[in-house]
PDB file of N, CA and C in Angstrom:
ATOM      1  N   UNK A   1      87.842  99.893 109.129  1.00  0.00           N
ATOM      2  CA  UNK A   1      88.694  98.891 108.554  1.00  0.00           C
ATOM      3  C   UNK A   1      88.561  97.570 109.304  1.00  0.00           C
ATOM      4  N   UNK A   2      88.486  97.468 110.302  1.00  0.00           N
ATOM      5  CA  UNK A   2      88.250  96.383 111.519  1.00  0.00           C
ATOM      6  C   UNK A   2      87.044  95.565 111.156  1.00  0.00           C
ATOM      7  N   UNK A   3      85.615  96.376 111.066  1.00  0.00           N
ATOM      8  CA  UNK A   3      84.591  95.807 110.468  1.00  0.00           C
ATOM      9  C   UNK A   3      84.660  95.163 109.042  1.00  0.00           C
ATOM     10  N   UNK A   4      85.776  95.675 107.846  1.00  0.00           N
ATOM     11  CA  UNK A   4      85.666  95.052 106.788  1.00  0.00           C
ATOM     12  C   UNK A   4      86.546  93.403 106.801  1.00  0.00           C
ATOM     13  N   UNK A   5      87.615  93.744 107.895  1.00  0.00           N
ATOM     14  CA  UNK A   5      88.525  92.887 107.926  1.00  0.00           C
ATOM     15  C   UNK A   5      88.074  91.888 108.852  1.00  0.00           C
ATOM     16  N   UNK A   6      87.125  91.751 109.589  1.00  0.00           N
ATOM     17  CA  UNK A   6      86.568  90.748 110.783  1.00  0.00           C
ATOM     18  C   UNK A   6      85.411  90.312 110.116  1.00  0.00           C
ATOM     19  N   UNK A   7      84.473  91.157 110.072  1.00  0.00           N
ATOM     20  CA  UNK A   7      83.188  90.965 109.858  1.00  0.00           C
ATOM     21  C   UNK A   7      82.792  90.094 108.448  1.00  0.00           C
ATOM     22  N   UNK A   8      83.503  90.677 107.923  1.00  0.00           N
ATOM     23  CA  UNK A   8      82.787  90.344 105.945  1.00  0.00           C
ATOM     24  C   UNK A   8      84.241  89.549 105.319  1.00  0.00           C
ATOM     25  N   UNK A   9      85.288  89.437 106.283  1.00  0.00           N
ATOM     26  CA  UNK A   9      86.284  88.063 106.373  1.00  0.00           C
ATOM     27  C   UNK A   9      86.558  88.652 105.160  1.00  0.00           C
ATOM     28  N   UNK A  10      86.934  89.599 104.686  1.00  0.00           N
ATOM     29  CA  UNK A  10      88.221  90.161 103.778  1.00  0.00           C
ATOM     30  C   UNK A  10      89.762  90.476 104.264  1.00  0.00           C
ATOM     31  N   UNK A  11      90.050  90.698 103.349  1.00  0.00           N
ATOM     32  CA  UNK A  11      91.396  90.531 103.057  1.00  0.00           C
ATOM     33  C   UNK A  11      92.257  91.866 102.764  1.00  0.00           C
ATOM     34  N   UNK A  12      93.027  92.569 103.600  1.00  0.00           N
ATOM     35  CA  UNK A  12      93.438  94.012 103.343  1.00  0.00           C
ATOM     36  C   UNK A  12      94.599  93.187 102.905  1.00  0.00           C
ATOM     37  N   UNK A  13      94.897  94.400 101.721  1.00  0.00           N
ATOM     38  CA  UNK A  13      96.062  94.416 101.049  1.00  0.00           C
ATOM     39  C   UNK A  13      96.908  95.727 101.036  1.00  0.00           C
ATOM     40  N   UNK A  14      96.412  96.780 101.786  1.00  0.00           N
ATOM     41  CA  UNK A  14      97.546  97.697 101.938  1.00  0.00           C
ATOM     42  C   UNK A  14      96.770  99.177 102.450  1.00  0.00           C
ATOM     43  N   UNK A  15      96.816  99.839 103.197  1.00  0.00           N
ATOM     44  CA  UNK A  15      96.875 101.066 103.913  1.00  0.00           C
ATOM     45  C   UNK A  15      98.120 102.479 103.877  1.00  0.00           C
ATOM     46  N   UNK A  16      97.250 103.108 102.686  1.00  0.00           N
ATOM     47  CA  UNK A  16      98.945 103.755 102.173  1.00  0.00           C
ATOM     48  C   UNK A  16      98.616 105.234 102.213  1.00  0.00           C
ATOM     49  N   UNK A  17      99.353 105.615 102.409  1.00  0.00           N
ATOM     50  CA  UNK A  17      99.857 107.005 102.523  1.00  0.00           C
ATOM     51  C   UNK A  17     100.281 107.698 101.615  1.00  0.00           C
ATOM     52  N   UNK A  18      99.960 108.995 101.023  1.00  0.00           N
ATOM     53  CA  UNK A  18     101.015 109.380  99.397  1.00  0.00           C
ATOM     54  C   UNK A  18     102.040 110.243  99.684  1.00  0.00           C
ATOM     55  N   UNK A  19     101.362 111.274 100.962  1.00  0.00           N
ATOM     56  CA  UNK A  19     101.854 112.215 101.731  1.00  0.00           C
ATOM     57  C   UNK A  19     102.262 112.425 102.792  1.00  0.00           C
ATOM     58  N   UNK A  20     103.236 112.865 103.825  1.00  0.00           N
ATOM     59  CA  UNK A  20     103.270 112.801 104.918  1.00  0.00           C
ATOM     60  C   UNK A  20     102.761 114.647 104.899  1.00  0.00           C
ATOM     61  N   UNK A  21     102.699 115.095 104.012  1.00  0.00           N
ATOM     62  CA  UNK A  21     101.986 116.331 104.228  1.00  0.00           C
ATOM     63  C   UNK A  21     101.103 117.015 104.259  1.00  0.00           C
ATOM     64  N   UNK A  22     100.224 116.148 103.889  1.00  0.00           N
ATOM     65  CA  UNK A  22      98.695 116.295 103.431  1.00  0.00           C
ATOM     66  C   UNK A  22      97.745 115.663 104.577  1.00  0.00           C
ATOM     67  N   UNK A  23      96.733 115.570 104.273  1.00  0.00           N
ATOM     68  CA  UNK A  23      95.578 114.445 105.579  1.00  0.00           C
ATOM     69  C   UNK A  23      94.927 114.162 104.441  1.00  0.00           C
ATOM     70  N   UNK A  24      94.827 114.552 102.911  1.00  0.00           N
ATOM     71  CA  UNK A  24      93.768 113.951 102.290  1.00  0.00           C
ATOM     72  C   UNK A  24      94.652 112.506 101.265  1.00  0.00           C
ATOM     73  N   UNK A  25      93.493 112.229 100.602  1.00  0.00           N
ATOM     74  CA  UNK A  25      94.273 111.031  99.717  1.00  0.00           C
ATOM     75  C   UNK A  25      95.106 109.602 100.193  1.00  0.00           C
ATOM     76  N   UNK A  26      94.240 109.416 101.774  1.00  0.00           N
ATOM     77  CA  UNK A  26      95.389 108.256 102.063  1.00  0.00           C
ATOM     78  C   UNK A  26      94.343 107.129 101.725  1.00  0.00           C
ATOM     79  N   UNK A  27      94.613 105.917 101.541  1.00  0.00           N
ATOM     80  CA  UNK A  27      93.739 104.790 100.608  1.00  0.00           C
ATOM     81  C   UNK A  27      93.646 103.642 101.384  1.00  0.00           C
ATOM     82  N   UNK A  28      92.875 102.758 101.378  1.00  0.00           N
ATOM     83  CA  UNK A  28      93.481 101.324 101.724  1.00  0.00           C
ATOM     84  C   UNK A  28      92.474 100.404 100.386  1.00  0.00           C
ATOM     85  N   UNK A  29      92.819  98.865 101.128  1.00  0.00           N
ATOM     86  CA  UNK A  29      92.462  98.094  99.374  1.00  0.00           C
ATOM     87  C   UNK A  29      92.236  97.058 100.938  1.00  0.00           C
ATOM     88  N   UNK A  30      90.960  96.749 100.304  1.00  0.00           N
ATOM     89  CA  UNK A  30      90.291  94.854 100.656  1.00  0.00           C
ATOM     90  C   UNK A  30      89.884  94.486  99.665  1.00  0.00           C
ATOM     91  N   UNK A  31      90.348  92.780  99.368  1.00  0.00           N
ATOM     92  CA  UNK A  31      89.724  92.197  98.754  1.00  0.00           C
ATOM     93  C   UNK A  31      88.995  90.908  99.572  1.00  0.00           C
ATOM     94  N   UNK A  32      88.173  90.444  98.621  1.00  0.00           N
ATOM     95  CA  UNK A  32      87.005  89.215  99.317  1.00  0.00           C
ATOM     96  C   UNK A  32      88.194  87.490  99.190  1.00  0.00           C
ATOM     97  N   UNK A  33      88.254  87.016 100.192  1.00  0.00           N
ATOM     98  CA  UNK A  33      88.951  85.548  99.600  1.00  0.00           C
ATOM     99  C   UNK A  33      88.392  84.994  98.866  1.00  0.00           C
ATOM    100  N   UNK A  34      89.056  84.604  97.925  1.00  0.00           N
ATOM    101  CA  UNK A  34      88.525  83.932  96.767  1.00  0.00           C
ATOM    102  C   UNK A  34      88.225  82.408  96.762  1.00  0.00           C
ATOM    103  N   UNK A  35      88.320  82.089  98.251  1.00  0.00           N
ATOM    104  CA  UNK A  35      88.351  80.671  97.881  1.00  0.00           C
ATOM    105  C   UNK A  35      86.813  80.323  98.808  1.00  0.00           C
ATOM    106  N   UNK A  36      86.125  81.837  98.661  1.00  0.00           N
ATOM    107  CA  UNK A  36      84.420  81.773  99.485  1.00  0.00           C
ATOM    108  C   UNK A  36      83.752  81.959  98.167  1.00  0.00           C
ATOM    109  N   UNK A  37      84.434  82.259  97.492  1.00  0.00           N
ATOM    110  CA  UNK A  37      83.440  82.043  95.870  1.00  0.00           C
ATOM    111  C   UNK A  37      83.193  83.115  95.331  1.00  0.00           C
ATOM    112  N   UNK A  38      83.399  84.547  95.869  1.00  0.00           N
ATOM    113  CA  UNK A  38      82.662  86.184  95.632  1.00  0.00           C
ATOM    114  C   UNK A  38      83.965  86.383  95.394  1.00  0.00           C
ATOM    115  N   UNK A  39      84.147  87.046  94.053  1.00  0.00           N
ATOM    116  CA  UNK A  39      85.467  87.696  93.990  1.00  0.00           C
ATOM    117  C   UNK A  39      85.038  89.636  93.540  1.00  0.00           C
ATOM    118  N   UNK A  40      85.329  90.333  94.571  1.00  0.00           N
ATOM    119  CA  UNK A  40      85.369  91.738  94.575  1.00  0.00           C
ATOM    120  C   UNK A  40      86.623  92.270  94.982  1.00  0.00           C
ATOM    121  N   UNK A  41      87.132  93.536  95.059  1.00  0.00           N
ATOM    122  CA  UNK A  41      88.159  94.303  95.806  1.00  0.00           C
ATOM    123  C   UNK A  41      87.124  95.672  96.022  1.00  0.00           C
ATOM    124  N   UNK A  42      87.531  96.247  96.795  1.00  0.00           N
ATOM    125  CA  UNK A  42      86.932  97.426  97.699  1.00  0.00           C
ATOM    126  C   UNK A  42      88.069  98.436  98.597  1.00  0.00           C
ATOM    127  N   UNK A  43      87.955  99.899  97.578  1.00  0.00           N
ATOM    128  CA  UNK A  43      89.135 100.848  97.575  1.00  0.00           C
ATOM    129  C   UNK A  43      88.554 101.958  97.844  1.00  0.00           C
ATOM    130  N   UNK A  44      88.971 102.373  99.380  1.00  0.00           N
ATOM    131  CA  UNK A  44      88.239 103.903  99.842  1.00  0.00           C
ATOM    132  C   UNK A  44      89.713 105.056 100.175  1.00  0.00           C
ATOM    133  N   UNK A  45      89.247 105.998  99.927  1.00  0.00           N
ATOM    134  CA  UNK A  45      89.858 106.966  99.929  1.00  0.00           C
ATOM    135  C   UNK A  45      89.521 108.082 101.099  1.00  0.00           C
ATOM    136  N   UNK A  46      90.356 109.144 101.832  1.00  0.00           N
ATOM    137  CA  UNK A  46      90.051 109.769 102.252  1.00  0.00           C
ATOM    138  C   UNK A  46      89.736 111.483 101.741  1.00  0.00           C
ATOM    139  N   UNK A  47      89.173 112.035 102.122  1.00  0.00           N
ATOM    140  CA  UNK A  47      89.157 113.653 102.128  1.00  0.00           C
ATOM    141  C   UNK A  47      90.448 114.369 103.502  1.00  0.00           C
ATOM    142  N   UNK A  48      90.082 115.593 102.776  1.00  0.00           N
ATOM    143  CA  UNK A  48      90.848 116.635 104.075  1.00  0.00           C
ATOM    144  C   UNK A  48      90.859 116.476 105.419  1.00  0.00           C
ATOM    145  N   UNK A  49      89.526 116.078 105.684  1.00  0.00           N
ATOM    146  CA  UNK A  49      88.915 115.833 107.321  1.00  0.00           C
ATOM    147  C   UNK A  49      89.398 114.419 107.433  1.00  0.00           C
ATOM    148  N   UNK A  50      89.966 113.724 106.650  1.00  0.00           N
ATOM    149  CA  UNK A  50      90.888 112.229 106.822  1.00  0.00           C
ATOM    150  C   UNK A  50      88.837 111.369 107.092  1.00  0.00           C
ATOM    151  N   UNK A  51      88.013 111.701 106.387  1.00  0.00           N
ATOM    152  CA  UNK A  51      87.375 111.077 106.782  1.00  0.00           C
ATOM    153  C   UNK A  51      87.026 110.472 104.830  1.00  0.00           C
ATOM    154  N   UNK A  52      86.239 109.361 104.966  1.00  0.00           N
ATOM    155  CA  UNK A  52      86.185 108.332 103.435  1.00  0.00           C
ATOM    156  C   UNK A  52      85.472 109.605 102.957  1.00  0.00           C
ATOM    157  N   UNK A  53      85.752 109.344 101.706  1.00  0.00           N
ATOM    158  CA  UNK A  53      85.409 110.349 100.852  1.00  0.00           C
ATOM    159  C   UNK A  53      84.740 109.357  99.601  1.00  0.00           C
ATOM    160  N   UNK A  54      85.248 108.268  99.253  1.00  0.00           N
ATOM    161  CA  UNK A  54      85.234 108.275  97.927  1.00  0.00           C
ATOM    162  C   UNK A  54      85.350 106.381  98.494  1.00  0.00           C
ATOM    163  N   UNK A  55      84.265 105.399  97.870  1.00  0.00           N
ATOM    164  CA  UNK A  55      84.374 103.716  98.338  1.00  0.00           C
ATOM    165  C   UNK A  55      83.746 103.736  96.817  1.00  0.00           C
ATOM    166  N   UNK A  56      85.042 102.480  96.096  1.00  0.00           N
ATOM    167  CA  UNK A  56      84.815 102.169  95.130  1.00  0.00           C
ATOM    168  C   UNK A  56      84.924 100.519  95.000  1.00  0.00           C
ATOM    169  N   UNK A  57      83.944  99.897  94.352  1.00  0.00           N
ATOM    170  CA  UNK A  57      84.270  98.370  94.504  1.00  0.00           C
ATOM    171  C   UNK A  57      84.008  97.766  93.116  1.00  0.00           C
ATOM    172  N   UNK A  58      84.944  96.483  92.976  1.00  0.00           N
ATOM    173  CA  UNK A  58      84.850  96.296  91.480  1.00  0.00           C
ATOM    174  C   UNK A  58      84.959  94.819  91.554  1.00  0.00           C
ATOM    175  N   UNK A  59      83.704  94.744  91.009  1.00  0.00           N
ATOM    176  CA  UNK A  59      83.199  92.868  91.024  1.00  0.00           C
ATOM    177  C   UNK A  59      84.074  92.346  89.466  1.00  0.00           C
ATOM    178  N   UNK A  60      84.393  90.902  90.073  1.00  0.00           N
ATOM    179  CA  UNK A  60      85.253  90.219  89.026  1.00  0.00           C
ATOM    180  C   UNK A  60      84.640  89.012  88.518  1.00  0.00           C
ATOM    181  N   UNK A  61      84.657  88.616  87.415  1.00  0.00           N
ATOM    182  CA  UNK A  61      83.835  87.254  86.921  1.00  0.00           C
ATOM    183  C   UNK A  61      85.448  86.114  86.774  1.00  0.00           C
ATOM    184  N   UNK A  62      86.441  86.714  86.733  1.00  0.00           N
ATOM    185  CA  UNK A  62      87.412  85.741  86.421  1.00  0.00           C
ATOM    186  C   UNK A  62      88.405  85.393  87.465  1.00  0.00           C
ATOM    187  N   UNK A  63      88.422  84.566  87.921  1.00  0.00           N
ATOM    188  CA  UNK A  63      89.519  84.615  89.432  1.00  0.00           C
ATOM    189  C   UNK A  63      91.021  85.394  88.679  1.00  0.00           C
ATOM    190  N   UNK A  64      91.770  84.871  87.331  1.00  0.00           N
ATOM    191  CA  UNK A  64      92.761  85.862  86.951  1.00  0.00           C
ATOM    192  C   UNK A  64      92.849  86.904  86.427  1.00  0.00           C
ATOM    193  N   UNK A  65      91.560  87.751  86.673  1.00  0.00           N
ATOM    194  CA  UNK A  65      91.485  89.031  86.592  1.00  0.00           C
ATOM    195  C   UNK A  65      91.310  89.754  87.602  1.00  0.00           C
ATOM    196  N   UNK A  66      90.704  88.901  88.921  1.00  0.00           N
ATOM    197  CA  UNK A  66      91.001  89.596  89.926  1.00  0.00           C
ATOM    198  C   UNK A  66      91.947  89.907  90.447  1.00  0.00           C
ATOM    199  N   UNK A  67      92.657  88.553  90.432  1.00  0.00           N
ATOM    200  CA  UNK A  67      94.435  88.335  90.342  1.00  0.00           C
ATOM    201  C   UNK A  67      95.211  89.411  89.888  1.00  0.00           C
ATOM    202  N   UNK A  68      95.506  89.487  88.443  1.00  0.00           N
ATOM    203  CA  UNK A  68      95.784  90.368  87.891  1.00  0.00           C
ATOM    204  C   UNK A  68      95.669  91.992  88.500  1.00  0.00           C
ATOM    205  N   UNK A  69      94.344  92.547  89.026  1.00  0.00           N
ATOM    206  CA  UNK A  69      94.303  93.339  89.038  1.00  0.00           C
ATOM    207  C   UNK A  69      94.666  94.022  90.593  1.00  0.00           C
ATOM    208  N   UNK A  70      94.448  92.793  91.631  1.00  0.00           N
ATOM    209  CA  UNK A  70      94.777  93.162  92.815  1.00  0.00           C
ATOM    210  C   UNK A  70      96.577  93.615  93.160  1.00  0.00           C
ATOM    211  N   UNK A  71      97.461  92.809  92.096  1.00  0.00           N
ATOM    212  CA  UNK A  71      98.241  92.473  92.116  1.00  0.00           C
ATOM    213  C   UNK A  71      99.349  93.913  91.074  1.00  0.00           C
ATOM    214  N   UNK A  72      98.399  94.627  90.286  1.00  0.00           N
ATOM    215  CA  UNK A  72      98.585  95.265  89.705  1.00  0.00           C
ATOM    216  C   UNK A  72      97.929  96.993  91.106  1.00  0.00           C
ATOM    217  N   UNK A  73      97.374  97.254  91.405  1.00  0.00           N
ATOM    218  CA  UNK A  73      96.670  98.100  92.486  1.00  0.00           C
ATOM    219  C   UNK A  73      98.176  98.394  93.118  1.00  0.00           C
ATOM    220  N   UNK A  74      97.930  97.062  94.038  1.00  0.00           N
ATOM    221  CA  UNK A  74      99.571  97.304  94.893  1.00  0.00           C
ATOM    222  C   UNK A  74     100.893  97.827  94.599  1.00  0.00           C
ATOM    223  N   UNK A  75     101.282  97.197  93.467  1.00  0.00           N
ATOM    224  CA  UNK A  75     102.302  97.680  92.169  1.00  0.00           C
ATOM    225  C   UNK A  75     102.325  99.271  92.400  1.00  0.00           C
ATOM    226  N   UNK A  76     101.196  99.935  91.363  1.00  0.00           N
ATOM    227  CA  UNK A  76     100.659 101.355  91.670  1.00  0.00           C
ATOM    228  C   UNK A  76     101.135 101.881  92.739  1.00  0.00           C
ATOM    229  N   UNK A  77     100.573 101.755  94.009  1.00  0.00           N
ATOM    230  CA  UNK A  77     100.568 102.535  94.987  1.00  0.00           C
ATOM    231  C   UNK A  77     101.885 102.238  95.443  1.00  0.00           C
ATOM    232  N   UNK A  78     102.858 100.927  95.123  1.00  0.00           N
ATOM    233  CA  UNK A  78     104.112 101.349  95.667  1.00  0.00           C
ATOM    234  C   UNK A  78     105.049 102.479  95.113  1.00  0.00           C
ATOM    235  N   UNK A  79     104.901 102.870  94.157  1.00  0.00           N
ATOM    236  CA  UNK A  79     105.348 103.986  93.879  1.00  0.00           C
ATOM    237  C   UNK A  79     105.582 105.151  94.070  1.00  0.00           C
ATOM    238  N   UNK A  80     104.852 105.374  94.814  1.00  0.00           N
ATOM    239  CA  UNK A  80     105.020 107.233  95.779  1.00  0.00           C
ATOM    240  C   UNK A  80     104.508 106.361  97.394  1.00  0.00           C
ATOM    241  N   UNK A  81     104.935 107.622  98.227  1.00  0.00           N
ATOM    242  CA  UNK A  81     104.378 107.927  99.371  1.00  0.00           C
ATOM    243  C   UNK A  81     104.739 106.187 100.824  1.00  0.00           C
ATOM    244  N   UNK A  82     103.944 105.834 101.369  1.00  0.00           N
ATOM    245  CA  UNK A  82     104.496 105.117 102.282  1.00  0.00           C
ATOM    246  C   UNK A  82     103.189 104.200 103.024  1.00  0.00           C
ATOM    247  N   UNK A  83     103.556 103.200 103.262  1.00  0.00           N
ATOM    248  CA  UNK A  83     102.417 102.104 103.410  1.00  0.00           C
ATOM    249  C   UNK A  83     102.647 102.021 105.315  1.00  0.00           C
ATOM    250  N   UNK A  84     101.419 101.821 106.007  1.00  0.00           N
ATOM    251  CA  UNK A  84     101.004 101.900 107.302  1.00  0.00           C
ATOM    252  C   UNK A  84     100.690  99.785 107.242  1.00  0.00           C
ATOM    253  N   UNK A  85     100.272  99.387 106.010  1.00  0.00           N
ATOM    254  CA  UNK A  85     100.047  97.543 106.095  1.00  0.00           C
ATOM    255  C   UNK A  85     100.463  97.821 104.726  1.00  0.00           C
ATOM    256  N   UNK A  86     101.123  96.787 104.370  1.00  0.00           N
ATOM    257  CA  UNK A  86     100.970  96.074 102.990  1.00  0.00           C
ATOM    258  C   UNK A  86     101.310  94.624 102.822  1.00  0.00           C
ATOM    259  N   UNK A  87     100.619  94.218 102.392  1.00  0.00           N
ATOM    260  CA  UNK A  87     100.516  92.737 101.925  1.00  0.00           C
ATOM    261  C   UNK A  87     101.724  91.702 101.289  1.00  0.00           C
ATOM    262  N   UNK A  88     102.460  91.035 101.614  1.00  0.00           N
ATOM    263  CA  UNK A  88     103.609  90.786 100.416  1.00  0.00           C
ATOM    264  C   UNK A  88     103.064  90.037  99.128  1.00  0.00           C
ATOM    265  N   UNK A  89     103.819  90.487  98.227  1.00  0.00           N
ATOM    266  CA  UNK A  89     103.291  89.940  96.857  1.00  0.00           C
ATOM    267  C   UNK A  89     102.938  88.086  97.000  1.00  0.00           C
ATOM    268  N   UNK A  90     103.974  87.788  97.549  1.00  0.00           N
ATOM    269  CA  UNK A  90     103.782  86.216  97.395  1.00  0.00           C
ATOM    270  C   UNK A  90     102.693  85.963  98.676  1.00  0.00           C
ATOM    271  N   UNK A  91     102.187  86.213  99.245  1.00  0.00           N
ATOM    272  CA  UNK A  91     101.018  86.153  99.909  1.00  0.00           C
ATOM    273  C   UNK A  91      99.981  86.331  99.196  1.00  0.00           C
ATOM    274  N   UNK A  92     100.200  87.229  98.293  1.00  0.00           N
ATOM    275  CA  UNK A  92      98.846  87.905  97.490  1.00  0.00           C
ATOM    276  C   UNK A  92      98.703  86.739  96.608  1.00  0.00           C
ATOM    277  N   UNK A  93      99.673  86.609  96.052  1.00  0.00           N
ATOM    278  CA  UNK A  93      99.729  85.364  94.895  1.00  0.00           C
ATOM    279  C   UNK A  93      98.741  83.978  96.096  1.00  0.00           C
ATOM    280  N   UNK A  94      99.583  83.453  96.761  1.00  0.00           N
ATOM    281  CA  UNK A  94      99.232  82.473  97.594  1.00  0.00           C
ATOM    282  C   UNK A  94      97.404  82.224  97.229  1.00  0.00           C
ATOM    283  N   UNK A  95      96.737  83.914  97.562  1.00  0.00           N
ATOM    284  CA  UNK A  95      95.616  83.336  98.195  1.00  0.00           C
ATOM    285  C   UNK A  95      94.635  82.985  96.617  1.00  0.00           C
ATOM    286  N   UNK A  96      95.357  83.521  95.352  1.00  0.00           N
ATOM    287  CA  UNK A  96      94.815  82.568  94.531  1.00  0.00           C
ATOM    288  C   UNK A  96      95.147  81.370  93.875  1.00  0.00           C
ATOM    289  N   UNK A  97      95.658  81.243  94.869  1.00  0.00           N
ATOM    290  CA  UNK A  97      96.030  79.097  94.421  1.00  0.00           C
ATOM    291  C   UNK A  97      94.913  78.118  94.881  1.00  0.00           C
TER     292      UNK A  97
END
């Protein structure tokens, strides 16, 4: 997470948890700043062994669809389970102005 968040100057939006009973299924979300011109988000998941299991990334052609959708992700995952980072909405908003 350190390397995505230093290195490639993204943007975490949340590190979440579903379970406190489980080790598998915990998630986090980076997206790219949008104001470097690349608009992606990038969502890995863990397995049993708490190790990534599953890196999914989804390139955007419209800055308010990235919007939209980053903004919609977070939404989601607040719904169950318990966040280790999360982003506040009006921050999220912020960084596409």
């Amino acid at each position: 997470m350190d390397i995505l968040e230093d290195d490639m100057q993204l943007i975490m939006l949340y590190n979440h948890i579903p379970s406190q009973h489980t080790k598998f299924g915990q998630g986090t979300c980076f997206y790219s700043n949008p104001s470097f011109g690349q608009m992606f988000k990038i969502n890995a998941m863990t397995d049993d062994t708490e190790m990534v299991s599953c890196v999914k990334v989804t390139i955007y052609d419209s800055l308010e669809k990235m919007c939209a959708d980053v903004s919609l992700d977070l939404r989601l995952h607040t719904r169950s389970g318990q966040f280790r980072y999360r982003r506040n909405d009006s921050d999220v908003l912020m960084d596409f102005l």
